[in-house]
N, C-alpha and C. Protein backbone atom coordinates (compact mmCIF):
# COMPACT_ATOMS: atom_id res chain seq x y z
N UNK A 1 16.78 -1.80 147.03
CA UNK A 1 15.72 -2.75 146.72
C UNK A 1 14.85 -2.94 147.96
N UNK A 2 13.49 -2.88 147.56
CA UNK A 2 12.61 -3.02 148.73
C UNK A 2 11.97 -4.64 148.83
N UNK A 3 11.63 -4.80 149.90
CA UNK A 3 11.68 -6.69 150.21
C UNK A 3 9.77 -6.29 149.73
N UNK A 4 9.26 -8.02 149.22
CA UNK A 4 8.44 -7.49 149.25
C UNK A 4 7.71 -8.64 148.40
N UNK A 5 6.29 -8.90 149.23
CA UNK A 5 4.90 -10.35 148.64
C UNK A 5 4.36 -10.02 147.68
N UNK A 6 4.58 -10.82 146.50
CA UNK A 6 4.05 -11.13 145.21
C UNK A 6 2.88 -11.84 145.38
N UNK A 7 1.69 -11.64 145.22
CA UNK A 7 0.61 -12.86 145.70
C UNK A 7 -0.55 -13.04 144.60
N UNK A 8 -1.14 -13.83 143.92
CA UNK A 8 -1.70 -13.75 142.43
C UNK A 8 -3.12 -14.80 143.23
N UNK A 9 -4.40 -14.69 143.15
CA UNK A 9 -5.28 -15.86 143.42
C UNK A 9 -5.83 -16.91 141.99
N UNK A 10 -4.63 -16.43 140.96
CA UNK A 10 -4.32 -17.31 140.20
C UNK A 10 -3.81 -18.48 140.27
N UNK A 11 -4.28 -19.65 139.51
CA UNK A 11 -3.54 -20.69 139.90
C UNK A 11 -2.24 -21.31 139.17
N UNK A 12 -1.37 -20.09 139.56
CA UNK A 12 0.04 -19.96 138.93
C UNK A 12 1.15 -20.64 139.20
N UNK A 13 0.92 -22.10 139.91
CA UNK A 13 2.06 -22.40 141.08
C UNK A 13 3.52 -23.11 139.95
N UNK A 14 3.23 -22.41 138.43
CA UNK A 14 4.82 -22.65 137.61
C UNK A 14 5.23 -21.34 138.24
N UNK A 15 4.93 -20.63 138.07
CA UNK A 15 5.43 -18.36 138.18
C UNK A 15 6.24 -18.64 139.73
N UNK A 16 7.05 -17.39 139.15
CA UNK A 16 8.17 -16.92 140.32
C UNK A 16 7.96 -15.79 140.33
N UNK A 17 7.81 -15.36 141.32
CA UNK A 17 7.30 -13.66 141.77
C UNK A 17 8.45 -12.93 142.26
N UNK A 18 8.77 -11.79 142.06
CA UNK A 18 9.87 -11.02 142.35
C UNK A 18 9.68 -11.07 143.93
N UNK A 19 10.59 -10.84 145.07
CA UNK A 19 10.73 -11.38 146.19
C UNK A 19 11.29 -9.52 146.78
N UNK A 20 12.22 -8.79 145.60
CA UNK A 20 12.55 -7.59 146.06
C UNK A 20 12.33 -6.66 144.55
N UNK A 21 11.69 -5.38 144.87
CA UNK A 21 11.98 -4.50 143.77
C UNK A 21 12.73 -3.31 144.12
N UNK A 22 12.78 -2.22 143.05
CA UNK A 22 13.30 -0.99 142.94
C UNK A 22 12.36 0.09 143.86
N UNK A 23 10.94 -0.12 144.05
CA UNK A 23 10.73 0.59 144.84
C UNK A 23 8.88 -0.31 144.51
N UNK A 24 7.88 0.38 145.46
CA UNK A 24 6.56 -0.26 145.84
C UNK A 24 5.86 0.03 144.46
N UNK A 25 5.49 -0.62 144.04
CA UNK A 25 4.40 -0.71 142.89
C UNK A 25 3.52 0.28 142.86
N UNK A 26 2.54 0.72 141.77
CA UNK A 26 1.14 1.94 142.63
C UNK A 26 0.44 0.57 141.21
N UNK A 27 -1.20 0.84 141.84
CA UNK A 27 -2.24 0.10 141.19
C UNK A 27 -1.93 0.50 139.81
N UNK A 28 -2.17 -0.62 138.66
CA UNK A 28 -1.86 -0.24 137.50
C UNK A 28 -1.02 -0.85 136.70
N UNK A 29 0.29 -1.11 137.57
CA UNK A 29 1.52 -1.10 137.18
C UNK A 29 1.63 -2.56 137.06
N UNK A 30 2.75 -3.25 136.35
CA UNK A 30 2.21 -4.44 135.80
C UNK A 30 3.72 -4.90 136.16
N UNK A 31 3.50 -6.42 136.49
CA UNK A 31 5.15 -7.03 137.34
C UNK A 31 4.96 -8.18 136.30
N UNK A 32 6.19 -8.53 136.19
CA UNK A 32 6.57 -9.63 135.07
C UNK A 32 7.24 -10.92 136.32
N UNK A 33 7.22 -12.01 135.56
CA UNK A 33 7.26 -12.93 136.61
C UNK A 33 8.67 -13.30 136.21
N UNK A 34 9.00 -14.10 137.57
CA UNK A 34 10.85 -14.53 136.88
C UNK A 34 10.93 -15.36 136.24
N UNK A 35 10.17 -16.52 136.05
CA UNK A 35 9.74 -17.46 135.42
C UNK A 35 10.33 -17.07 133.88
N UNK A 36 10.71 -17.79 132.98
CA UNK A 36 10.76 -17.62 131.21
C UNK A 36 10.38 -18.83 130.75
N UNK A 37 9.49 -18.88 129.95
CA UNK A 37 8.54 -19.99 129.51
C UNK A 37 9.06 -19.80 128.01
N UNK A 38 10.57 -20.41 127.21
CA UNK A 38 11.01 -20.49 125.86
C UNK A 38 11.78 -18.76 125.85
N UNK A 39 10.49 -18.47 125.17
CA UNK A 39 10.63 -16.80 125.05
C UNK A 39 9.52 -15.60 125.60
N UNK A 40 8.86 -16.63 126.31
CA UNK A 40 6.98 -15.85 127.00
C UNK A 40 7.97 -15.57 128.35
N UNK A 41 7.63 -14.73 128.79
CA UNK A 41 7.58 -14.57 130.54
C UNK A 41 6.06 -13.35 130.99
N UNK A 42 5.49 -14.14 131.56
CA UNK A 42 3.69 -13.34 132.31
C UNK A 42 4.04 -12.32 132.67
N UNK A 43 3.18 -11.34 132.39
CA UNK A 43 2.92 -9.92 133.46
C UNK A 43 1.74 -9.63 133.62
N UNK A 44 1.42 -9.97 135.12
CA UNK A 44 0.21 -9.35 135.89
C UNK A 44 0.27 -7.82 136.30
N UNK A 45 -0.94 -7.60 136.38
CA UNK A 45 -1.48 -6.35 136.84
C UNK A 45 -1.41 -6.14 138.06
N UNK A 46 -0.90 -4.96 139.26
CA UNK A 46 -1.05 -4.72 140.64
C UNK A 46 -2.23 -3.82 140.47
N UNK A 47 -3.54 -4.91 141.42
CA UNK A 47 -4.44 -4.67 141.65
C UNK A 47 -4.68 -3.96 142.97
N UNK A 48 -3.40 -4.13 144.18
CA UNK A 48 -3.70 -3.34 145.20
C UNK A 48 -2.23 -4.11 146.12
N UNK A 49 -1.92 -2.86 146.35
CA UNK A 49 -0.92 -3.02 147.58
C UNK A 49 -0.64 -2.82 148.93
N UNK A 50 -0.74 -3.45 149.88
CA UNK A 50 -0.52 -3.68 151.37
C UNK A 50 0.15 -3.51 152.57
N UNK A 51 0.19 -2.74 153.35
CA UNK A 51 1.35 -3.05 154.32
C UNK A 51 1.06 -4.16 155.20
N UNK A 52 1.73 -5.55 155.03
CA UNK A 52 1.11 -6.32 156.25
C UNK A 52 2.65 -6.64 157.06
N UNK A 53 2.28 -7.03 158.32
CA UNK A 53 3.33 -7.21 159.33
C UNK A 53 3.91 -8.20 159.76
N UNK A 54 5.20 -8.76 159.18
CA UNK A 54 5.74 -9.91 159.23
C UNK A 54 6.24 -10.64 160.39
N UNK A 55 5.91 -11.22 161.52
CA UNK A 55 6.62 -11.33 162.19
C UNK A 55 8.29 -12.07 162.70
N UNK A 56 7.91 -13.02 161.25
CA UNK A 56 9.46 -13.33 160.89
C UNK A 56 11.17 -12.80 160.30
N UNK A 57 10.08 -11.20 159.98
CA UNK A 57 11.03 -10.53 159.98
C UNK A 57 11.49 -9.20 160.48
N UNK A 58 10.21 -9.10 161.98
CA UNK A 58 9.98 -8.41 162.34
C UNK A 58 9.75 -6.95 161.80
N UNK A 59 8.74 -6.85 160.70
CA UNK A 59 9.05 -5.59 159.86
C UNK A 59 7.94 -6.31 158.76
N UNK A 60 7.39 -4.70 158.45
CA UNK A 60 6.14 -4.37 157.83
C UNK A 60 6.91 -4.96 156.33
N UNK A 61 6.48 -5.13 155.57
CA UNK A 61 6.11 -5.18 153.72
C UNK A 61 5.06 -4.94 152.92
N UNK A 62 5.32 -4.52 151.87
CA UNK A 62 4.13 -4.70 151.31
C UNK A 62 3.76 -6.02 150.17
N UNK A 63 2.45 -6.07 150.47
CA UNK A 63 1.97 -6.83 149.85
C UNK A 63 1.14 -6.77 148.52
N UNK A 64 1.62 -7.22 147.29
CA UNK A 64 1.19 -6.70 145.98
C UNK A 64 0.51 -7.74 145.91
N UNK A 65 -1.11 -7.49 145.28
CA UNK A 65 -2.01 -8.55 144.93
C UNK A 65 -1.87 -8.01 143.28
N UNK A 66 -1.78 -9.25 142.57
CA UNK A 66 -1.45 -9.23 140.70
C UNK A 66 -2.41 -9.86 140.49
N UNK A 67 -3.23 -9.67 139.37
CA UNK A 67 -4.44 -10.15 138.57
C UNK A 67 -4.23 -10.30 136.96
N UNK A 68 -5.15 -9.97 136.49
CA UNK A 68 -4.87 -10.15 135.05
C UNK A 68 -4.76 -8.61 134.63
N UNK A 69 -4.42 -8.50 133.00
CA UNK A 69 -4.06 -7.37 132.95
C UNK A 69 -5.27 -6.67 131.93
N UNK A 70 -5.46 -5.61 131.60
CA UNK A 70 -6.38 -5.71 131.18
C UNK A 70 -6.27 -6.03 129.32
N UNK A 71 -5.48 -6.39 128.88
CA UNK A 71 -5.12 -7.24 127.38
C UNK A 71 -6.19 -8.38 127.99
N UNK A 72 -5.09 -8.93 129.02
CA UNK A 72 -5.75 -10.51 129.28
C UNK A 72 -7.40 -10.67 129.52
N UNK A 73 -7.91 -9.59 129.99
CA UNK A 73 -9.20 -9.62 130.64
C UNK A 73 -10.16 -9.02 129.21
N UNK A 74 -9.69 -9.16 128.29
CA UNK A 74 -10.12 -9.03 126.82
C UNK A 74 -10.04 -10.29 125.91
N UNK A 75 -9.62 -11.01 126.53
CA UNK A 75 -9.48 -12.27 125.70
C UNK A 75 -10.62 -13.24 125.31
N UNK A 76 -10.77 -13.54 124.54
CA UNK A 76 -12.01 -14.28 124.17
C UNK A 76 -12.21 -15.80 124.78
N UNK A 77 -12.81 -16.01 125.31
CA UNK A 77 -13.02 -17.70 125.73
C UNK A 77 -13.23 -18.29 124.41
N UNK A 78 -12.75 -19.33 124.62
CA UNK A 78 -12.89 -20.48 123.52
C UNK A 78 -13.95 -21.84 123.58
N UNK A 79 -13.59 -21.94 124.98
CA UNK A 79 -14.74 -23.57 125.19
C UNK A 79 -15.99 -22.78 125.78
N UNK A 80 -16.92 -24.06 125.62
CA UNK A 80 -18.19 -23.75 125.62
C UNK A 80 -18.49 -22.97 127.46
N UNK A 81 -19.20 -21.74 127.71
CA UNK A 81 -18.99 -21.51 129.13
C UNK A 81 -18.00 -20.83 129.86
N UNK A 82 -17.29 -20.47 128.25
CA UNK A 82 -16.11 -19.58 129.16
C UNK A 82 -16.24 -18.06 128.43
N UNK A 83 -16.48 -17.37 129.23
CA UNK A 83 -16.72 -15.73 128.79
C UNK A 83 -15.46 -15.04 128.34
N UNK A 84 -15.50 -14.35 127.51
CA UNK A 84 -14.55 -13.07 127.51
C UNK A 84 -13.73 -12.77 128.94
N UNK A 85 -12.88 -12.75 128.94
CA UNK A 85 -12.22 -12.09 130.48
C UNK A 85 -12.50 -12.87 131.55
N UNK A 86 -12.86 -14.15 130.69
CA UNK A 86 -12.97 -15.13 132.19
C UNK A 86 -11.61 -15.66 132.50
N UNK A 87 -11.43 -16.32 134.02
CA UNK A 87 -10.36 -17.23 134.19
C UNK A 87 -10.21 -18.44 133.49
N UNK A 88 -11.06 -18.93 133.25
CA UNK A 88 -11.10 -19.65 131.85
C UNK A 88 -10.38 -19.74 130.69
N UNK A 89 -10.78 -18.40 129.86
CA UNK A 89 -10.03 -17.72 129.02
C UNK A 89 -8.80 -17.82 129.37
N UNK A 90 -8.21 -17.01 130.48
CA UNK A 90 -7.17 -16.69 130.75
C UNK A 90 -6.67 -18.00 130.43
N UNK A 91 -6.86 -19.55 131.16
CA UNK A 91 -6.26 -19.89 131.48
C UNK A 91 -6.10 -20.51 129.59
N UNK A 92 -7.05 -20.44 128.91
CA UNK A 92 -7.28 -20.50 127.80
C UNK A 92 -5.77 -20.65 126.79
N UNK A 93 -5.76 -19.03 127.11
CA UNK A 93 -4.26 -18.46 125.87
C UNK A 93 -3.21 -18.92 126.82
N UNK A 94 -3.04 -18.60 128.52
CA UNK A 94 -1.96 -19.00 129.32
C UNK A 94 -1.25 -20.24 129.15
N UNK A 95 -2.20 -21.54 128.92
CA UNK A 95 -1.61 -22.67 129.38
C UNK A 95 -0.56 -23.17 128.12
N UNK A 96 -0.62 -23.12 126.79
CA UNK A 96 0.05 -23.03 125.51
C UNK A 96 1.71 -22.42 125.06
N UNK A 97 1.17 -21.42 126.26
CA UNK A 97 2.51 -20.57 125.92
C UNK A 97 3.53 -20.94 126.86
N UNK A 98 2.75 -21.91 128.22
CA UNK A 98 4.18 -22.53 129.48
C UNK A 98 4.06 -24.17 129.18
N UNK A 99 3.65 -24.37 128.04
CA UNK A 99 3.63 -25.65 127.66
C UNK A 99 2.67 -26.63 128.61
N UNK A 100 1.31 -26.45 128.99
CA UNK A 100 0.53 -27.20 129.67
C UNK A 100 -0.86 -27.12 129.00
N UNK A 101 -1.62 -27.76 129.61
CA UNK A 101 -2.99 -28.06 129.00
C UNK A 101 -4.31 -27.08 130.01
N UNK A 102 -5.23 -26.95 129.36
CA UNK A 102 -6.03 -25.87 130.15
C UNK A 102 -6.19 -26.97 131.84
N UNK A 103 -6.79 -27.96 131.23
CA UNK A 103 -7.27 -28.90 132.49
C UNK A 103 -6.39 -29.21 133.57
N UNK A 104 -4.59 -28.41 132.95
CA UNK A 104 -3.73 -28.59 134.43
C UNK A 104 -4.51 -27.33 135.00
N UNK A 105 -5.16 -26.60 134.82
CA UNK A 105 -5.10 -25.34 135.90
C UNK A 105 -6.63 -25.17 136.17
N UNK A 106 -7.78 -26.17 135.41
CA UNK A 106 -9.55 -25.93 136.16
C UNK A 106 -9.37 -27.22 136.71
């Protein structure tokens, strides 16, 4: 198992991000969160991965940036001002399925 930063500029702060995998992600590839919401658990998209240099653990990692996936980035907005594939949206279908309201996350 390789050690290794889960990082989303989503405002995800229910999600648990895998901490070690089986090996480094490539762009594309889609990570599921540890989190289980009933019977939902999220999977973001790796939008780009990193070597950055830890000094707490003296030793490089990489760093996976996760976005939406592209299902999610198809989703239709619902309220007035929110586009197709907006964060909006997202947060739209997201907030229902971890039991919260859109306005916990704009």
């Amino acid at each position: 198992m390789i050690s290794v930063i889960c990082h989303t500029n989503l405002d995800l702060s229910f999600e648990r991000w895998p901490d070690k995998l089986p090996a480094v992600p490539r762009v594309g590839d889609t990570i599921q969160s540890k989190t289980i919401h009933g019977d939902f658990r999220l999977s973001l998209q790796v939008i780009s991965v990193r070597w950055d240099y830890f000094p707490s653990y003296d030793d490089y990692m990489p760093r996976i940036e996760l976005h939406m996936t592209e299902f999610q980035k198809r989703l239709p907005g619902r309220r007035e001002g929110a586009e197709t594939g907006s964060i909006t949206a997202f947060y739209e279908w997201y907030a229902p399925l971890v039991g919260r309201t859109v306005s916990s996350f704009i």
